[in-house]
Protein backbone atom coordinates (compact mmCIF):
# COMPACT_ATOMS: atom_id res chain seq x y z
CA UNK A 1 27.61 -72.29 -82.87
CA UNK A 2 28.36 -70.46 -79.09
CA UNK A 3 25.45 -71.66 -76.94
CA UNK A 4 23.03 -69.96 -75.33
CA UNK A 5 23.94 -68.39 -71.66
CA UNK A 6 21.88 -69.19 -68.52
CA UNK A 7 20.52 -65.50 -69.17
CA UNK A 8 19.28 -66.06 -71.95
CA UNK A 9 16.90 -69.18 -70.86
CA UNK A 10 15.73 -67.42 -67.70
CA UNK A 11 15.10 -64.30 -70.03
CA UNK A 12 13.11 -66.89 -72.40
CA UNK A 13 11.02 -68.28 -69.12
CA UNK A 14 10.27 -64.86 -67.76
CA UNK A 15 8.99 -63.60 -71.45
CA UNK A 16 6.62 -66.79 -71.85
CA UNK A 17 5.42 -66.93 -68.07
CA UNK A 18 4.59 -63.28 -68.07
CA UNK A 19 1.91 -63.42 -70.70
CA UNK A 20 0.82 -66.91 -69.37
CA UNK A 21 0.33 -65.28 -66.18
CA UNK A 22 -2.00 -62.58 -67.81
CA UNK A 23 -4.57 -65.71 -69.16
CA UNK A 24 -4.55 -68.06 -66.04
CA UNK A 25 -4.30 -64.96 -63.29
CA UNK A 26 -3.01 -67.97 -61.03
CA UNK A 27 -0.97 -66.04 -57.86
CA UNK A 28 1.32 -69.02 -57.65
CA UNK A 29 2.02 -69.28 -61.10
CA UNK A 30 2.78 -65.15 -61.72
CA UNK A 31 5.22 -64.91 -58.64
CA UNK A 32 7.40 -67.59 -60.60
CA UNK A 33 8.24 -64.94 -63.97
CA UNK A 34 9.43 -62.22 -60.85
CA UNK A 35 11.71 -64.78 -59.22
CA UNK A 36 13.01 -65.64 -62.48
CA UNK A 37 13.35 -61.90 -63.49
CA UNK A 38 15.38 -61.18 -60.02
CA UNK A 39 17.14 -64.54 -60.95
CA UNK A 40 17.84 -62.38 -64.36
CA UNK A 41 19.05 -59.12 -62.90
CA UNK A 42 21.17 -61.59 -60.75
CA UNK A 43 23.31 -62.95 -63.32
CA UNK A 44 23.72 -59.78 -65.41
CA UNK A 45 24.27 -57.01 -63.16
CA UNK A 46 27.91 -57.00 -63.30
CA UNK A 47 28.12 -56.60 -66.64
CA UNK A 48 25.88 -53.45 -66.85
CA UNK A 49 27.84 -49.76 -67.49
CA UNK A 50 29.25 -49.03 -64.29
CA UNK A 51 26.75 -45.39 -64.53
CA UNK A 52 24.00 -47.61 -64.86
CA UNK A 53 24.81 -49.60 -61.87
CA UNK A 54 25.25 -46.55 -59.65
CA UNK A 55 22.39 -45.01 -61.16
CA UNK A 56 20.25 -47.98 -60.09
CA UNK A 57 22.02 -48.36 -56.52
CA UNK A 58 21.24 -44.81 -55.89
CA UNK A 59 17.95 -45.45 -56.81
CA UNK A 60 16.96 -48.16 -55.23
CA UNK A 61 18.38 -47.32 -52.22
CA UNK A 62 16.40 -44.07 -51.94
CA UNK A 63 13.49 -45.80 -52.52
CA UNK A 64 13.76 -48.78 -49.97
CA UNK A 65 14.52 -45.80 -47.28
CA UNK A 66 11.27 -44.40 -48.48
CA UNK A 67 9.33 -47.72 -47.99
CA UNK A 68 10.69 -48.44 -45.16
CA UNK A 69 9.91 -44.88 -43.94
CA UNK A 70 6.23 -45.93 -44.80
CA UNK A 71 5.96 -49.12 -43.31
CA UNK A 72 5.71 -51.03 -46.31
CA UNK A 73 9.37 -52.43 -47.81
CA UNK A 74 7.94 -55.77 -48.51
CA UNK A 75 4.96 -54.08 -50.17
CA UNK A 76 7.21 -52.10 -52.44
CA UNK A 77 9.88 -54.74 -53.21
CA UNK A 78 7.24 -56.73 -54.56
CA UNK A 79 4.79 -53.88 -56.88
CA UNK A 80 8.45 -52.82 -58.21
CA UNK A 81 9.10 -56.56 -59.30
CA UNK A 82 5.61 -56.68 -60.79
CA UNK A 83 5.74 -53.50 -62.60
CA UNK A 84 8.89 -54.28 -64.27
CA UNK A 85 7.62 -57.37 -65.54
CA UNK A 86 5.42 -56.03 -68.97
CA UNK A 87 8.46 -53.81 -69.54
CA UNK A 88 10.93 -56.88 -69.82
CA UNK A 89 8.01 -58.00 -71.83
CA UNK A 90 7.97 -54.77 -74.39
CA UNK A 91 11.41 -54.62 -74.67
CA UNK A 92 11.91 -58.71 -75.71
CA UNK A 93 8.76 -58.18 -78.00
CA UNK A 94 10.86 -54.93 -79.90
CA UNK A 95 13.98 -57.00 -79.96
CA UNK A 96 12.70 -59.48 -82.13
CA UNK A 97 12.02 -56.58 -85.27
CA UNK A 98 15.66 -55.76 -84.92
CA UNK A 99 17.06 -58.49 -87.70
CA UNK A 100 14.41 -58.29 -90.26
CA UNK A 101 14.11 -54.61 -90.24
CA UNK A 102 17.44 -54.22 -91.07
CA UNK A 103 17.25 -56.51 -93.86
CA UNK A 104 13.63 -55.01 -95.34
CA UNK A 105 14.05 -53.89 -98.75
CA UNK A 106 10.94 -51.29 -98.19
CA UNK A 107 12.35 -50.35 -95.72
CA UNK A 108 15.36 -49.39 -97.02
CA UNK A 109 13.42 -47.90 -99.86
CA UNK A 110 12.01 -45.17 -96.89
CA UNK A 111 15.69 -44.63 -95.79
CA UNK A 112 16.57 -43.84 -99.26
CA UNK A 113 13.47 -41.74 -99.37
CA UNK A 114 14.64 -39.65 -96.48
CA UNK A 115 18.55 -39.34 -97.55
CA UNK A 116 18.02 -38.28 -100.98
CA UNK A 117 15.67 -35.39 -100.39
CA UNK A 118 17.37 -31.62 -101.73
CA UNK A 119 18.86 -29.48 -99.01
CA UNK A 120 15.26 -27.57 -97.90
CA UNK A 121 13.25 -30.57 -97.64
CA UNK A 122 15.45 -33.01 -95.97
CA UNK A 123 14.76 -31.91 -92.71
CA UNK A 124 11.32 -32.26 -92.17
CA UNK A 125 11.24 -35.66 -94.52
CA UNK A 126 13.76 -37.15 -92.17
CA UNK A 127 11.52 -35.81 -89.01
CA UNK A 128 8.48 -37.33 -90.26
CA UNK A 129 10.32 -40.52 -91.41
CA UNK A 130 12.18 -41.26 -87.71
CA UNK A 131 8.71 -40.53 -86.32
CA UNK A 132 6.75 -43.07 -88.43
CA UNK A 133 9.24 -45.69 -88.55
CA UNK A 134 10.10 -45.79 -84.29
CA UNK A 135 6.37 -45.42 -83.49
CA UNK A 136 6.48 -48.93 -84.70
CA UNK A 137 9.99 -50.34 -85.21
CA UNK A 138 11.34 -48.68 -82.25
CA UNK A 139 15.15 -48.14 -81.81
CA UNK A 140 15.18 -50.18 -85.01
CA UNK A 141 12.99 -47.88 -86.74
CA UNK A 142 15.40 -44.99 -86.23
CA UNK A 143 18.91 -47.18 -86.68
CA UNK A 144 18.25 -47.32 -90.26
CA UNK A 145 18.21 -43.86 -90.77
CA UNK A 146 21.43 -43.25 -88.83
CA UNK A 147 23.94 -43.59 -92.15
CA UNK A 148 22.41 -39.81 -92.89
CA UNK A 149 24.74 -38.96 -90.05
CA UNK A 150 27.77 -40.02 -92.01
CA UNK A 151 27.27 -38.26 -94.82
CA UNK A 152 26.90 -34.69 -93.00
CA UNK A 153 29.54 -32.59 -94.65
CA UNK A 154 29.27 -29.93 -91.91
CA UNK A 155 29.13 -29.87 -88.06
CA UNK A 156 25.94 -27.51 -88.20
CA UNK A 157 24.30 -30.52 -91.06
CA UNK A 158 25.38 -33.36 -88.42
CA UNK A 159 23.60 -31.58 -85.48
CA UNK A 160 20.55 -30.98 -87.69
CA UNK A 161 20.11 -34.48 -88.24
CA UNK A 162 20.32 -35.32 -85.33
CA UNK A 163 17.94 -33.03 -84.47
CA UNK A 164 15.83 -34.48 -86.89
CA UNK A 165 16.59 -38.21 -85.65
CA UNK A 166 16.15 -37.50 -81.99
CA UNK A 167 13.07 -35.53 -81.72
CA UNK A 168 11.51 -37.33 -84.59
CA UNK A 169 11.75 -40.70 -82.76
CA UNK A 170 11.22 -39.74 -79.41
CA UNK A 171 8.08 -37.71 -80.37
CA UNK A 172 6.24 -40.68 -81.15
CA UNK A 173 6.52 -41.69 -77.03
CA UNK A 174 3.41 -39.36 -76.81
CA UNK A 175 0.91 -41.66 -78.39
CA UNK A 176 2.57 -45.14 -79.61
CA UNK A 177 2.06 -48.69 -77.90
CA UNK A 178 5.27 -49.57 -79.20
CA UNK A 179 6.78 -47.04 -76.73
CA UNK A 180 7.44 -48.39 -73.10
CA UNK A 181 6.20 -44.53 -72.42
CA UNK A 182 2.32 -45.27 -72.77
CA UNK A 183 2.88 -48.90 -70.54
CA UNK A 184 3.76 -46.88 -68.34
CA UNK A 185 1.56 -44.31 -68.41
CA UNK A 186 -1.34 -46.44 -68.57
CA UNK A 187 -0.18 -48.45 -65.65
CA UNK A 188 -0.03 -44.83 -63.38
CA UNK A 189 -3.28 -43.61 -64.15
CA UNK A 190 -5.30 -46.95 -64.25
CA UNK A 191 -8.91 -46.96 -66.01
CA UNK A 192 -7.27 -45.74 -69.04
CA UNK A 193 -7.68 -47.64 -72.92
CA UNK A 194 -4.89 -47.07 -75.36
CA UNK A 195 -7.41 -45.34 -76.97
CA UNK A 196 -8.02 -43.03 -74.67
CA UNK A 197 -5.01 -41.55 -74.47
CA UNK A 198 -3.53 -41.76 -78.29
CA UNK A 199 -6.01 -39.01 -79.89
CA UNK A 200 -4.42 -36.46 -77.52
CA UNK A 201 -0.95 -37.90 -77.15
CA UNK A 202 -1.03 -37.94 -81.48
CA UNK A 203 -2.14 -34.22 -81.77
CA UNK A 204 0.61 -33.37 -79.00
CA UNK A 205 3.27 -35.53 -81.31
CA UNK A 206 2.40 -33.42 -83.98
CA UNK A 207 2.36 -30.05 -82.30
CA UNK A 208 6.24 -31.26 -81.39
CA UNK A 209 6.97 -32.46 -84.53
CA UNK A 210 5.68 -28.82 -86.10
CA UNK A 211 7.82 -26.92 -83.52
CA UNK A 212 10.92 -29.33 -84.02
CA UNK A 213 10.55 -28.29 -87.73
CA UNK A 214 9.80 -24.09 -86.60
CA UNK A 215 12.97 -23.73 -84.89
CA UNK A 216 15.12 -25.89 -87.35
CA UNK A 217 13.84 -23.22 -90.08
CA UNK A 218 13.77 -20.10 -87.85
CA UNK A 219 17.27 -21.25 -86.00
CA UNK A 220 20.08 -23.64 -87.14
CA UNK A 221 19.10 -23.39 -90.96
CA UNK A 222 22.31 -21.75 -92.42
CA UNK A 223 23.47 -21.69 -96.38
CA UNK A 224 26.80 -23.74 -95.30
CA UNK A 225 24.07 -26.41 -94.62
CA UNK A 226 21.75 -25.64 -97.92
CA UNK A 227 24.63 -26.56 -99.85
CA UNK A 228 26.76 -28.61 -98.18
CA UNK A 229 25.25 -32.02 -98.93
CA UNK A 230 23.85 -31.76 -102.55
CA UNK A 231 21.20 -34.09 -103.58
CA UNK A 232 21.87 -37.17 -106.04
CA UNK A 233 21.76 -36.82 -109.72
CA UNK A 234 19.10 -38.97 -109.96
CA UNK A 235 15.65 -38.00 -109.38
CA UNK A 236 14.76 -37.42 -105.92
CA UNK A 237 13.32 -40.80 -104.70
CA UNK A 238 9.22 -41.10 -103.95
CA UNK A 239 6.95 -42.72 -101.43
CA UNK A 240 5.84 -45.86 -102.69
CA UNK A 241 2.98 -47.38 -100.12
CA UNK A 242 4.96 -50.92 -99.98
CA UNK A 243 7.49 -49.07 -97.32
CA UNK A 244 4.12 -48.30 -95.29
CA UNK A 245 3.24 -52.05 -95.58
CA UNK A 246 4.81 -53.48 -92.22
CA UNK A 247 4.55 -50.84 -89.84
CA UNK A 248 0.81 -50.30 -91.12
CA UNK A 249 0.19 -54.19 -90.80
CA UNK A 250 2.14 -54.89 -88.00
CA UNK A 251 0.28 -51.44 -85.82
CA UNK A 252 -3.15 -53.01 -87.17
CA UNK A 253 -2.51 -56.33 -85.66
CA UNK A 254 -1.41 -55.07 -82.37
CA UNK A 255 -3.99 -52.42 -82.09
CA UNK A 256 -6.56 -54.69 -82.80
CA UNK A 257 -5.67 -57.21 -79.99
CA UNK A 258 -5.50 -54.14 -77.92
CA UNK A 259 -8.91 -52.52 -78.65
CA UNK A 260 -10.75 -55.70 -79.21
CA UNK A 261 -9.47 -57.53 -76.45
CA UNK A 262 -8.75 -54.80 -73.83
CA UNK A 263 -5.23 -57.07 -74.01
CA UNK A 264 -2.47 -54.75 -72.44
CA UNK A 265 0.13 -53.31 -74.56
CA UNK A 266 3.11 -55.59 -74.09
CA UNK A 267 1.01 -58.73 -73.82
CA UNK A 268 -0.13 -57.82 -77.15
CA UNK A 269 3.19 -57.20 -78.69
CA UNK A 270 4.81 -60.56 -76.85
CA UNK A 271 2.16 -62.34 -78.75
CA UNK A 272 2.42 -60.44 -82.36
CA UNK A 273 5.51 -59.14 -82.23
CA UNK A 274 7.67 -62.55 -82.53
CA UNK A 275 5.14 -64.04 -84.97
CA UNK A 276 5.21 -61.78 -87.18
CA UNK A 277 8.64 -61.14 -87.25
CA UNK A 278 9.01 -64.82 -88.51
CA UNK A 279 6.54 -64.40 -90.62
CA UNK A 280 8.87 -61.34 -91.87
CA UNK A 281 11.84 -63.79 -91.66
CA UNK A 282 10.74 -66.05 -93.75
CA UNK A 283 9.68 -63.57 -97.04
CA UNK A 284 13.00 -62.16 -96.69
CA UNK A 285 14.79 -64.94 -96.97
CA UNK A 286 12.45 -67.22 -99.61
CA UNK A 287 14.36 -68.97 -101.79
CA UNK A 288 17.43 -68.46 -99.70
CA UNK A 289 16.92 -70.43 -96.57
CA UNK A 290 14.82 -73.05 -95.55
CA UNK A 291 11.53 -71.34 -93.38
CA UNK A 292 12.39 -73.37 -90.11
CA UNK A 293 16.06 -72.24 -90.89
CA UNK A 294 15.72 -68.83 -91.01
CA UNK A 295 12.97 -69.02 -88.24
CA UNK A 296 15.88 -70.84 -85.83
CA UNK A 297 18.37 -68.09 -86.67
CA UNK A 298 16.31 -65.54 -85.98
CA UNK A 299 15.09 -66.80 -82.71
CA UNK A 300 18.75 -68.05 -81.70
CA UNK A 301 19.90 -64.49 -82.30
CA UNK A 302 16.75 -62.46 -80.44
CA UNK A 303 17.54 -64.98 -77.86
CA UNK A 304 21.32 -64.48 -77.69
CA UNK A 305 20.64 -60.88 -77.40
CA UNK A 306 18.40 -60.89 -75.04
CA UNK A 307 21.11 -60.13 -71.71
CA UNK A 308 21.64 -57.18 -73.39
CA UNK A 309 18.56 -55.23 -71.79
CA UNK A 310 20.39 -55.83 -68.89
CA UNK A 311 20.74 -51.83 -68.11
CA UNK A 312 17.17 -51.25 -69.18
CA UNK A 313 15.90 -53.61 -66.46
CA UNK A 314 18.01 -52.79 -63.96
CA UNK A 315 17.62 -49.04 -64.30
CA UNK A 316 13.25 -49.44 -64.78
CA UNK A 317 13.21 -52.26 -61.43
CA UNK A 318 15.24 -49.34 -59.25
CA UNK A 319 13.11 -46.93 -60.83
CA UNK A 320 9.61 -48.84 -60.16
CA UNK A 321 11.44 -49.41 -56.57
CA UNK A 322 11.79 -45.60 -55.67
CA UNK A 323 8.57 -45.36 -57.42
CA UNK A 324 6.83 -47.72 -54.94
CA UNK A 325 8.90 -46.54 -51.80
CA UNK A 326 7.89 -43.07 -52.23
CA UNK A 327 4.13 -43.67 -52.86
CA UNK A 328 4.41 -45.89 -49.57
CA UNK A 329 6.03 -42.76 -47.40
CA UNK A 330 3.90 -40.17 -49.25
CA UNK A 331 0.35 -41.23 -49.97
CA UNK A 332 -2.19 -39.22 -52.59
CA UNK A 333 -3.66 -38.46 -49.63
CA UNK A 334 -0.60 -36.36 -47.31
CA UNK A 335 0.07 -34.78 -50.91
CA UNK A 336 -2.88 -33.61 -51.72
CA UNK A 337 -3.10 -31.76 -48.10
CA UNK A 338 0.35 -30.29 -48.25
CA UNK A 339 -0.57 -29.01 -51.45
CA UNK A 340 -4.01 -27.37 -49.97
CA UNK A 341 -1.32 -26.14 -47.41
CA UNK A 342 0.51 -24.45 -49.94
CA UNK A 343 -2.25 -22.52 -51.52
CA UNK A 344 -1.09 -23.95 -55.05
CA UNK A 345 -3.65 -23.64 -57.84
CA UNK A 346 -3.90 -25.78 -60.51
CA UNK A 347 -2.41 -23.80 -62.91
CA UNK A 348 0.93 -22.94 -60.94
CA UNK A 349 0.79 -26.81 -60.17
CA UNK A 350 0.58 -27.99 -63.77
CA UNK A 351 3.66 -25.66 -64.62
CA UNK A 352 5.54 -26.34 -61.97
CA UNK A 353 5.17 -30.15 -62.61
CA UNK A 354 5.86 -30.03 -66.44
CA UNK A 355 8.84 -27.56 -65.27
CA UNK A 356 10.02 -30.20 -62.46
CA UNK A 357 10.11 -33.22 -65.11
CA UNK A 358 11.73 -30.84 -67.77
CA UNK A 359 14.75 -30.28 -65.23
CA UNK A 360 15.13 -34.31 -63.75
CA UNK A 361 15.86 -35.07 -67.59
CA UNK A 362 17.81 -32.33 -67.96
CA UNK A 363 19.86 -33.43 -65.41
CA UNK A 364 19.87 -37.11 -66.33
CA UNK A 365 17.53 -38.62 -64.70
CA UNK A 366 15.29 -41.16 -66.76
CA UNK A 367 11.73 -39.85 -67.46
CA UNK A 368 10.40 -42.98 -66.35
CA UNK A 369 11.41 -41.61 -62.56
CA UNK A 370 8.82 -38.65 -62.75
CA UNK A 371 6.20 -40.28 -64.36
CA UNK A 372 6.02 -43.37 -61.97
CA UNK A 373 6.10 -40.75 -58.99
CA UNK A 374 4.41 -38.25 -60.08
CA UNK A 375 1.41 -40.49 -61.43
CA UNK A 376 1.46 -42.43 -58.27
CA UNK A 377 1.39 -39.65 -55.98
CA UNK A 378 -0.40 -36.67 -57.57
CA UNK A 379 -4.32 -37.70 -58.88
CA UNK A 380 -4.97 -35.62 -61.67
CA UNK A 381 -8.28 -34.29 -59.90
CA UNK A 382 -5.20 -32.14 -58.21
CA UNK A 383 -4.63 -30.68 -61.35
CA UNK A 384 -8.03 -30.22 -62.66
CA UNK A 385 -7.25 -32.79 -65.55
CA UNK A 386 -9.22 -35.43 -66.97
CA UNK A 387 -7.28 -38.88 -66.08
CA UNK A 388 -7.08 -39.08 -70.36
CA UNK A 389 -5.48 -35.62 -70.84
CA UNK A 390 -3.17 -35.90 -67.41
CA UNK A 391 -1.74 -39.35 -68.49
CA UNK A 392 -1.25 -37.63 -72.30
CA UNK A 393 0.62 -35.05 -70.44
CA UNK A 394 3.19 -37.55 -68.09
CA UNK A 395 3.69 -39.27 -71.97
CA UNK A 396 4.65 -35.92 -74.16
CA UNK A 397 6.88 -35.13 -71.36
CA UNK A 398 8.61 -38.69 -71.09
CA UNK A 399 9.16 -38.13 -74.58
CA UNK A 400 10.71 -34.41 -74.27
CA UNK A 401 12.87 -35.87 -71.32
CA UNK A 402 13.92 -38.58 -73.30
CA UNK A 403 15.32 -36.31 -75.81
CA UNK A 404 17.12 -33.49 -73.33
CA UNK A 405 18.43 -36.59 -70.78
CA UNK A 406 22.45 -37.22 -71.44
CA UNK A 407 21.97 -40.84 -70.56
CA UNK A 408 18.32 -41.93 -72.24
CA UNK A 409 18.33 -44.77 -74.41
CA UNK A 410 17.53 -42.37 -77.33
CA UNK A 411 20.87 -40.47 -76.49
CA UNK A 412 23.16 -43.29 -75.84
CA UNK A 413 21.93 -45.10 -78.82
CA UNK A 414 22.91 -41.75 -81.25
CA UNK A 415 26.15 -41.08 -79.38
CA UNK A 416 27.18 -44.47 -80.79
CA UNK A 417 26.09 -44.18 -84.34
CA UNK A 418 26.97 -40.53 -84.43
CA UNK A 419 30.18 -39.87 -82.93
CA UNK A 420 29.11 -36.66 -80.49
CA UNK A 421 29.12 -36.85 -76.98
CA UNK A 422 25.95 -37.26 -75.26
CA UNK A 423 25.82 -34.05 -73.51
CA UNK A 424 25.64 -32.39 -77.07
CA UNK A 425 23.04 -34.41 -78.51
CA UNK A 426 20.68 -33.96 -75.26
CA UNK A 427 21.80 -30.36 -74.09
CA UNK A 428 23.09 -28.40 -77.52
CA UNK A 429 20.76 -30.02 -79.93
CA UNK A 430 17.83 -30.64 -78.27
CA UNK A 431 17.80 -28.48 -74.76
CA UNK A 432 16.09 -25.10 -76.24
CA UNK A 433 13.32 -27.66 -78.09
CA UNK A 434 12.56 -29.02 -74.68
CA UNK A 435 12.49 -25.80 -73.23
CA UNK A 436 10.14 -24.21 -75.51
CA UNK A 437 8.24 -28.00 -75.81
CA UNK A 438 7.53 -27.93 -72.39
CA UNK A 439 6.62 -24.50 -72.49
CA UNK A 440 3.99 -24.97 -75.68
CA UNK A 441 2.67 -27.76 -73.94
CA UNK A 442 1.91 -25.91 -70.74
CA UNK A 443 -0.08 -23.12 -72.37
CA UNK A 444 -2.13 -25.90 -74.52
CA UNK A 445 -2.92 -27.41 -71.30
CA UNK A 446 -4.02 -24.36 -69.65
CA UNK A 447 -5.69 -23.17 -72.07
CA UNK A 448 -7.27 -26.44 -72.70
CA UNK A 449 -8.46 -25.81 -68.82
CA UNK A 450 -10.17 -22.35 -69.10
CA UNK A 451 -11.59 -23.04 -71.99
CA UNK A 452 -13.07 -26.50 -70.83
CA UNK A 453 -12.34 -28.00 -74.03
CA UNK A 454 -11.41 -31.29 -73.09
């Protein structure tokens, strides 16, 4: 048995300390977890992807200038630390769902649900089944599905699914605490609930999820991909509710310790999250494994793993850094009066900032670059928003970035289960839906304005 790597005990210490820092709010004891999570990035960085690495440099770089610009590079070393901290936190909760979801009967009852739909209904079945499944299981959620891939008998089928897959999945970023999207979002525009914000981020998930499914039918639907990839000769498998049974549970728990508690997001899922997935352990392997067995394996793999969000924390920490240096060398304040200067209206500002974002991804920047700065620097009062609407807005648009940016997590992850290079999945596949996302988005908002709906 290989034993665990220094990484992976300083990863351990940061994810415990973190959510012990939330319930003693001791100063001396949360400035230990952001040592040890420097101590983390440390150890690992050499072994991120080289992109990453200069991605981050660049980054970071940019944004100490900034701070020190401002006056404040102390200041901003430190918030960038902090605010990278519950994102460690999300992302070592998630890990932990990887091994039993990919052992879940039910849930391999939904992927069969999805894959052996007719040619007609397949594409909206695998849409809604991505969504549902990532809004809780995350990257996990949409790895099961990703054998459809392989059994796309046509290049115009395999970029349909993956149409499906991507935009599916990274729709749910709009309104799901599972999502490091809403942490963030939450953490930009502060005074915000959870609950606040998922009403409108769920009805803009669905207007996505609709239009993903318009332009599938109206666009890339074509009879070589009707009849391509027959259906089984058995009858077309049905939703039973036991492949509903953990997400529902598992979203119910965290939820409640959300709502009930006012607990933030990834504090809740560090305490559910591994918990459960034991629990989840442990019914999957009954009668196979000793309980504190299977428990050990699964925490001796989660734990093994755990170096792996190397790039993830590397690439958020530069990206809280610029974040931080350019709120420190351009404050609410100096923005707000150059854009009085400017004679901007709302409106032009609103589509000028969706259209902004839109591009970044485009060109490969992460989404989580935008929203930190533009949350940070523009108050929505700027744009005539309620704080609840303009924090729904920086999440739907982290999630249509997610899906047009060649090097997202969502992108990477399908270029390795699908075999097509990243700029085909993000640009080809998926460019015109973020184009005419962002678009549909803009005119709800605006619309939304006039009409003082919300």
């Amino acid at each position: 048995m290989t034993p665990l790597t220094l990484s992976s005990w300083v990863a351990v210490f940061v994810f415990v300390l973190t959510i012990a820092d939330h319930f003693l709010g001791v100063a001396a004891v949360g400035y230990v977890p952001m040592a040890l999570l420097v101590l983390f990035v440390l150890l690992e960085v050499r072994r991120a992807p080289m992109a990453e690495i200069v991605a981050a440099c660049a980054l970071g770089a940019a944004g100490l200038a900034a701070a020190v610009a401002g006056g404040e590079p102390g200041r901003a070393i430190v918030t960038a630390i902090h605010r990278t901290q519950p994102f460690f936190l999300l992302f070592a909760a998630i890990a932990w769902l990887r091994v039993p979801a990919n052992a879940s009967p039910s849930l391999r009852a939904a992927q069969e649900l999805a894959l052996g739909q007719p040619a007609g209904r397949r594409f909206p079945v695998l849409l809604t089944v991505a969504h549902a499944l990532g809004s809780v299981l995350n990257l996990a959620g949409i790895s099961l599905m990703a054998g459809v891939l392989q059994g796309a008998t046509s290049e115009n089928l395999r970029d349909r699914f993956t149409r499906a897959l991507t935009q599916g999945f990274t729709a749910a970023s709009c309104w799901t605490p599972f999502f490091v999207a809403m942490s963030v979002g939450l953490s930009v525009v502060p005074g915000l609930a959870w609950s606040d914000v998922a009403p409108l981020g769920f009805a803009a998930a669905l207007m996505l999820t609709a239009l993903s499914w318009i332009m599938d039918r109206l666009f890339y639907r074509r009879p070589d991909g009707v009849g391509a990839h027959p259906g089984p000769a058995a009858p077309v498998p049905r939703f039973r509710w036991r492949m509903a049974a953990v997400p529902v549970s598992l979203f119910v728990i965290v939820i409640g310790l959300i709502e009930a508690w006012a607990m933030p997001i990834p504090v809740a899922l560090g305490l559910v999250v591994p918990v459960y997935a034991a629990v989840w352990t442990v019914s999957l392997t009954a009668g196979r494994a000793p309980p504190a067995a299977a428990v050990a394996d699964l925490a001796r793999r989660v734990v093994g793993g755990l170096p792996g969000l190397r790039g993830e924390i590397l690439l958020f920490l530069a990206a809280n850094l610029f974040g931080a240096g350019v709120v420190a060398a351009l404050p609410a304040e100096l923005v707000g009066r150059a854009i009085e200067a400017a004679q901007l209206s709302p409106d032009s500002l609103i589509v000028l900032v969706l259209a902004a974002m839109l591009l970044l991804s485009l060109a490969g920047i992460h989404p989580l670059v935008p929203v930190v700065v533009i949350g940070d620097v523009l108050p929505p009062t700027l744009l005539g928003l309620p704080p609840a609407l303009f924090c729904a807005t920086l999440v739907t648009m982290w999630g249509l970035g997610a899906v047009v940016s060649p090097f997202s997590g969502t992108t990477l992850f399908m270029r390795r289960v699908g075999g097509l290079s990243a700029w085909r999945i993000s640009w080809f596949c998926s460019g015109p839906y973020g184009v005419a996302g962002t678009a549909l988005l803009a005119a709800v908002i605006l619309v939304t304005r006039h009409l003082a709906i919300l």
